[in-house]
PDB file of N, CA and C in Angstrom:
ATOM      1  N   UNK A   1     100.119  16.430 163.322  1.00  0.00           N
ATOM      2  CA  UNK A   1     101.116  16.488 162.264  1.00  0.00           C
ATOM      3  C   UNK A   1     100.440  16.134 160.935  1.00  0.00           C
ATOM      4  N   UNK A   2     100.625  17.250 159.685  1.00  0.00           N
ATOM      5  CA  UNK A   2     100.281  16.808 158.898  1.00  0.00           C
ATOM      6  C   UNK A   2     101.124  15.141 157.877  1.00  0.00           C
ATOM      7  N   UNK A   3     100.199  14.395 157.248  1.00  0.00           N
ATOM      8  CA  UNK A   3     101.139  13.212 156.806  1.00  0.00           C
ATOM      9  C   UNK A   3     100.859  13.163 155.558  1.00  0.00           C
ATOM     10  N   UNK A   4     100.071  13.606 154.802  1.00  0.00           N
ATOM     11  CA  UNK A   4      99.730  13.830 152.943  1.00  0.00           C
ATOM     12  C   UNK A   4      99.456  15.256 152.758  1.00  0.00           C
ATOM     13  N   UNK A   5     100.325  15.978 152.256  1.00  0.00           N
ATOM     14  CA  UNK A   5     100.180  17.243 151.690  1.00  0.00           C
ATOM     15  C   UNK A   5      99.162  17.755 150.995  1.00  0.00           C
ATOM     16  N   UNK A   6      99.428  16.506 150.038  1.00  0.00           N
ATOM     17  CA  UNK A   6      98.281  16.403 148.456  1.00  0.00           C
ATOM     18  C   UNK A   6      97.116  16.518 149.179  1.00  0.00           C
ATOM     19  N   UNK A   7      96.712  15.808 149.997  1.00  0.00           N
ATOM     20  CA  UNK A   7      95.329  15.759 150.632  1.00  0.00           C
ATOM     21  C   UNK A   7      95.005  16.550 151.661  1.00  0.00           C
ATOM     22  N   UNK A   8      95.759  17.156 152.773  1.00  0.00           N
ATOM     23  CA  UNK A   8      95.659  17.732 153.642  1.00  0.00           C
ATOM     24  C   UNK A   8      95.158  17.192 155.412  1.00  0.00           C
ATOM     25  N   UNK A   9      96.159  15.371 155.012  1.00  0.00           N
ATOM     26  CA  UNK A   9      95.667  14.717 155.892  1.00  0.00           C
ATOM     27  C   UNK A   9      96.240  14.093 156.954  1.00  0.00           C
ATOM     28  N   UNK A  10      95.685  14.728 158.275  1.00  0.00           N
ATOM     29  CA  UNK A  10      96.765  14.468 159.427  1.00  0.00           C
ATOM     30  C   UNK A  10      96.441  13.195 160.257  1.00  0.00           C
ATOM     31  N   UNK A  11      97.142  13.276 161.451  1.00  0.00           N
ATOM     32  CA  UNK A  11      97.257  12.179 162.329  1.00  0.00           C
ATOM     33  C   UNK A  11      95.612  12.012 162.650  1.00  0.00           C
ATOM     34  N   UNK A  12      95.186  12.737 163.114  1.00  0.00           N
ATOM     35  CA  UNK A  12      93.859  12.531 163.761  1.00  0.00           C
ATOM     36  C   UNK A  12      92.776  12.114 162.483  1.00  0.00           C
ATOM     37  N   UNK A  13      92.622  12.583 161.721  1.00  0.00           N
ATOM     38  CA  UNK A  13      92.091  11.947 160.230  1.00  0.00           C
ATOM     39  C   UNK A  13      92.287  10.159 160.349  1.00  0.00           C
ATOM     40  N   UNK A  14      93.808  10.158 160.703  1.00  0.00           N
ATOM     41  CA  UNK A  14      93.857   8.621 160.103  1.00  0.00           C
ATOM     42  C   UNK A  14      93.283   7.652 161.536  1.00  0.00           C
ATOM     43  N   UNK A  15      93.281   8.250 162.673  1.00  0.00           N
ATOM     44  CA  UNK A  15      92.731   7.752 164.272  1.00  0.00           C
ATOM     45  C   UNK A  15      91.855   7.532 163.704  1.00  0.00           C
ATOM     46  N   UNK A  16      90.846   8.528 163.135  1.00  0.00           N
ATOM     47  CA  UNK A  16      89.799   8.847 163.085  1.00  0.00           C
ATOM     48  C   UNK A  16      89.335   7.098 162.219  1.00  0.00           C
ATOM     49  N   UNK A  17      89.683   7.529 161.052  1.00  0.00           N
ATOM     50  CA  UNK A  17      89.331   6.746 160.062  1.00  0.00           C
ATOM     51  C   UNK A  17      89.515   5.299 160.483  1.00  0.00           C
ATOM     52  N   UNK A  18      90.096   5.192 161.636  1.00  0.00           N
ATOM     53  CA  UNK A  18      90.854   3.715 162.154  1.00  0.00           C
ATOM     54  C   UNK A  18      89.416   3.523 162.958  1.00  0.00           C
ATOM     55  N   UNK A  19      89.015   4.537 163.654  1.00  0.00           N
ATOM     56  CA  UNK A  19      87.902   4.277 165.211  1.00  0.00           C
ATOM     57  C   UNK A  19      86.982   4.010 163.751  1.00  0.00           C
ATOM     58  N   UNK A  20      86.812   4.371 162.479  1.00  0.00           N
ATOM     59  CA  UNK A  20      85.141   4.233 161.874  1.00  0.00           C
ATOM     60  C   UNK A  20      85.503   2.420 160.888  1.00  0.00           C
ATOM     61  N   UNK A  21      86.562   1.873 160.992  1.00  0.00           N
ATOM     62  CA  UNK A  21      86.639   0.359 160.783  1.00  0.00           C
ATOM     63  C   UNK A  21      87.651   0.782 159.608  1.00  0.00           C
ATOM     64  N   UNK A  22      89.018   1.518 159.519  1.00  0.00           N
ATOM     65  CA  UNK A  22      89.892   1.073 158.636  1.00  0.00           C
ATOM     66  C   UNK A  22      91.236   0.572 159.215  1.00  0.00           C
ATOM     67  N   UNK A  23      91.147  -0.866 158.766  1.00  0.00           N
ATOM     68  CA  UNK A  23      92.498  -1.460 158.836  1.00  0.00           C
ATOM     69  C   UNK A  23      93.548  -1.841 158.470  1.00  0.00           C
ATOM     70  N   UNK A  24      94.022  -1.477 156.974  1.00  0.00           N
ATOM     71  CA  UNK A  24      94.676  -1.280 156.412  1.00  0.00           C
ATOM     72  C   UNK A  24      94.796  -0.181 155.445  1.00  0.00           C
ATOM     73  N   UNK A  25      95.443  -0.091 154.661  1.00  0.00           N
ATOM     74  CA  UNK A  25      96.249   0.784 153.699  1.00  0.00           C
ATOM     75  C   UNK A  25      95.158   0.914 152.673  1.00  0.00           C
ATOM     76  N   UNK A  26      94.916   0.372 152.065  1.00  0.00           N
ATOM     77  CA  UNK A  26      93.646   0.055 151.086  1.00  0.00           C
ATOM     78  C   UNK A  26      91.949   1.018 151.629  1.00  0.00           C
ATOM     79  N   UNK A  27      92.103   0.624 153.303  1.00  0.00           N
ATOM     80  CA  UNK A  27      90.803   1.092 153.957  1.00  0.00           C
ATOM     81  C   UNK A  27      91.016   2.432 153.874  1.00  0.00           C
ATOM     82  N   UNK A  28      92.678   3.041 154.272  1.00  0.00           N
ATOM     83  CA  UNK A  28      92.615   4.762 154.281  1.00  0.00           C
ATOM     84  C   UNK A  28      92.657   5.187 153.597  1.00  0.00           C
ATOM     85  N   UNK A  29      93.002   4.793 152.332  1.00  0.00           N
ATOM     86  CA  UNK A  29      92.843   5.274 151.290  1.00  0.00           C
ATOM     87  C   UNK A  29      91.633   5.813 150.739  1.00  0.00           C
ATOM     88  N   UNK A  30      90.905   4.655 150.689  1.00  0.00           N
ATOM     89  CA  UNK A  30      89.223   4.780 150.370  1.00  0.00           C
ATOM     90  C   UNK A  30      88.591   5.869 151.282  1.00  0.00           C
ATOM     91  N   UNK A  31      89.146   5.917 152.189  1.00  0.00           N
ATOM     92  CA  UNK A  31      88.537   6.648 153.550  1.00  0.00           C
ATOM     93  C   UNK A  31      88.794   7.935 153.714  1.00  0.00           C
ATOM     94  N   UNK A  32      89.805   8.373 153.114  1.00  0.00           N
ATOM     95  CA  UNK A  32      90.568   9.511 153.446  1.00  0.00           C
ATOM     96  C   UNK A  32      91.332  10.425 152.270  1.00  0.00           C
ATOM     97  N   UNK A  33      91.720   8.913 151.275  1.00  0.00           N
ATOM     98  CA  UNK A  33      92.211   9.724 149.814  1.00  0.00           C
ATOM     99  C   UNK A  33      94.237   9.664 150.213  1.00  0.00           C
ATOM    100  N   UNK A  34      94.769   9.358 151.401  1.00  0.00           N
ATOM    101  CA  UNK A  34      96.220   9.420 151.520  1.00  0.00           C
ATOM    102  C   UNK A  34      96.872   8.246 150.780  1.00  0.00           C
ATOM    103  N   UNK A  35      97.598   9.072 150.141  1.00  0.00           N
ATOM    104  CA  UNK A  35      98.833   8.290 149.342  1.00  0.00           C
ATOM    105  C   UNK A  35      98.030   7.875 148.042  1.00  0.00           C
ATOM    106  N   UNK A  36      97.188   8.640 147.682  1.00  0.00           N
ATOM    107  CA  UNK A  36      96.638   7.995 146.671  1.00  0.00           C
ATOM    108  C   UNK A  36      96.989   9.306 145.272  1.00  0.00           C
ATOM    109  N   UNK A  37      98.200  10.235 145.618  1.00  0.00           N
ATOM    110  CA  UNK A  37      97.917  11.257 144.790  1.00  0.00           C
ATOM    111  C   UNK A  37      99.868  10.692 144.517  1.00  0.00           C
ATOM    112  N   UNK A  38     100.933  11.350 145.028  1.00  0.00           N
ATOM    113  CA  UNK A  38     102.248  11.499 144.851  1.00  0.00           C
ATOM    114  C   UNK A  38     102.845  10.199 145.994  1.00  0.00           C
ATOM    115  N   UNK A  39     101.879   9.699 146.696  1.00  0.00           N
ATOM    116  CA  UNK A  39     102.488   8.320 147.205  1.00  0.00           C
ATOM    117  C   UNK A  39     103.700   8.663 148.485  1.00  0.00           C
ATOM    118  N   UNK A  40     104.111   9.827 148.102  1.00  0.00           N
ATOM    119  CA  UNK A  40     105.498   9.821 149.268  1.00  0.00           C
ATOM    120  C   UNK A  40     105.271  10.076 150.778  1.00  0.00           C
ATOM    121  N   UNK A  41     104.184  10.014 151.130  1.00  0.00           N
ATOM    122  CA  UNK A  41     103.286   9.997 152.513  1.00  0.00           C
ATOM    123  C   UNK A  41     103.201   8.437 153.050  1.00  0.00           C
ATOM    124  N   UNK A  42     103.157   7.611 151.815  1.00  0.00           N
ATOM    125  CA  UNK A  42     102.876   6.205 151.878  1.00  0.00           C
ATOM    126  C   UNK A  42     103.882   5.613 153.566  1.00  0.00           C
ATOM    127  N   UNK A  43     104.937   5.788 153.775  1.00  0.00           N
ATOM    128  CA  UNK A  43     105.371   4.725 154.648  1.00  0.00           C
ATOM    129  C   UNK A  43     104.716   5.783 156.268  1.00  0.00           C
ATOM    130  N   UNK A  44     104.974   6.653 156.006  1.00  0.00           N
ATOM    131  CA  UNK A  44     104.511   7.864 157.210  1.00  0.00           C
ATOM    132  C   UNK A  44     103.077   7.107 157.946  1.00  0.00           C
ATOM    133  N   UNK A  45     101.963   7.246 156.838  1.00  0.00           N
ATOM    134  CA  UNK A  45     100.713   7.037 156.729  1.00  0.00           C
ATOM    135  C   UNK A  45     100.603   5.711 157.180  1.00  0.00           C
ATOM    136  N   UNK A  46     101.346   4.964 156.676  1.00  0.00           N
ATOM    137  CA  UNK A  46     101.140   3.378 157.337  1.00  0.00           C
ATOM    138  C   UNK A  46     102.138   3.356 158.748  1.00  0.00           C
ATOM    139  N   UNK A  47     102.692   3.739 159.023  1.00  0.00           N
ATOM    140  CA  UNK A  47     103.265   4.124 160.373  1.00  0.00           C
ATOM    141  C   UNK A  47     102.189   4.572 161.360  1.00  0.00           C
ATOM    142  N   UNK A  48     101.302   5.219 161.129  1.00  0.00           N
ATOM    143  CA  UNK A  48     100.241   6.400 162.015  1.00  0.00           C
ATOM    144  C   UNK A  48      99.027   4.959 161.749  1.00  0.00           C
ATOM    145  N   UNK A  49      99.188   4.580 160.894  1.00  0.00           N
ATOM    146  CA  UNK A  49      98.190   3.449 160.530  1.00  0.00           C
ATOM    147  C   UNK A  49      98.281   2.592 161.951  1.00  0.00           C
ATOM    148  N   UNK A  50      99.238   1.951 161.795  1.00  0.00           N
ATOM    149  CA  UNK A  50      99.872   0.687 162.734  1.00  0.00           C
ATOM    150  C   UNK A  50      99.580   1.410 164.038  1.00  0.00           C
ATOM    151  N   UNK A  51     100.171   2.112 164.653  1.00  0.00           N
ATOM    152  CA  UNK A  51     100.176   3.193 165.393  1.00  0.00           C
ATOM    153  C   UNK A  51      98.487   2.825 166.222  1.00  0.00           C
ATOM    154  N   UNK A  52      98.077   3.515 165.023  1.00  0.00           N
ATOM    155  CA  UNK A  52      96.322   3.561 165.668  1.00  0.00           C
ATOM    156  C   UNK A  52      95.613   2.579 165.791  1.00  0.00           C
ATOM    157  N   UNK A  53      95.864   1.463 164.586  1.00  0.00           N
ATOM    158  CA  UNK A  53      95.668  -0.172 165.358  1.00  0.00           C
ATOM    159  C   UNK A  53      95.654  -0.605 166.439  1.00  0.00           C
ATOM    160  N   UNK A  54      97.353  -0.469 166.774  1.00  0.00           N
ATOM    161  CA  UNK A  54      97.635  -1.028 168.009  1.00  0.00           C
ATOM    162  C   UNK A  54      96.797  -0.134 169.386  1.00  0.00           C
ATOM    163  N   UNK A  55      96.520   0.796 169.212  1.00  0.00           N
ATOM    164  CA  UNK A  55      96.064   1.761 170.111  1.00  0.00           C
ATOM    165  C   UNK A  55      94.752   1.076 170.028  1.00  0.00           C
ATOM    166  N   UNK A  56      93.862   0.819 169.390  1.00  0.00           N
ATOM    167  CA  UNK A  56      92.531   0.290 169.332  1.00  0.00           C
ATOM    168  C   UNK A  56      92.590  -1.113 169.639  1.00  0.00           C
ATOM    169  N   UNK A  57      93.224  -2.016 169.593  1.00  0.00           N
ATOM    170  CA  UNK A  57      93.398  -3.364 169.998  1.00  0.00           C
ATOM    171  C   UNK A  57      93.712  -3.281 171.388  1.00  0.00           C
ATOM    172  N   UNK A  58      94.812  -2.382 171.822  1.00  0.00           N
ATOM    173  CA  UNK A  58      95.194  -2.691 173.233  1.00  0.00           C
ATOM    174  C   UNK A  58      93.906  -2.158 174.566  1.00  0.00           C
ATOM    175  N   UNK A  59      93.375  -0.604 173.424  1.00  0.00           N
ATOM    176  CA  UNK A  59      91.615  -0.703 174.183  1.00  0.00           C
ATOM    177  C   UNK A  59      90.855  -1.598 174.333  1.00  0.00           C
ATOM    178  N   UNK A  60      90.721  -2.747 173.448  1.00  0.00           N
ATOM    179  CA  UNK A  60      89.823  -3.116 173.336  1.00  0.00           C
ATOM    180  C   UNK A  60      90.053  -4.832 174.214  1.00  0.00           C
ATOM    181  N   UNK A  61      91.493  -4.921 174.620  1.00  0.00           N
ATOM    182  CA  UNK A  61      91.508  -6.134 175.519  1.00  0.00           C
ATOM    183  C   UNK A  61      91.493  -5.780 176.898  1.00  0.00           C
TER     184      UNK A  61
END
């Protein structure tokens, strides 16, 4: 699913960007460029954020 238009940046982008060490909002940004243009991706993006956290924490215990 795409989640920033402006950027052209989907779910797997933000996995992605999560497996290379981003953990917050600030990190995908830098990482990826989402929500950094019209912002209205912003709660989506941190949803898929959390999302992929928790998916990497629960691997990793």
């Amino acid at each position: 699913m795409i989640v920033c238009i402006c950027h052209g940046i989907n779910e797997k982008a933000i996995h992605q960007a999560v497996a290379d060490g981003a953990c917050t909002m600030s990190d995908l940004a830098c990482m990826t460029g989402v929500a950094t243009c019209c912002g209205k991706c912003a709660d989506c993006a941190c949803n898929v954020l959390n999302e992929a956290l928790g998916e990497t924490y629960a691997q990793a215990a």
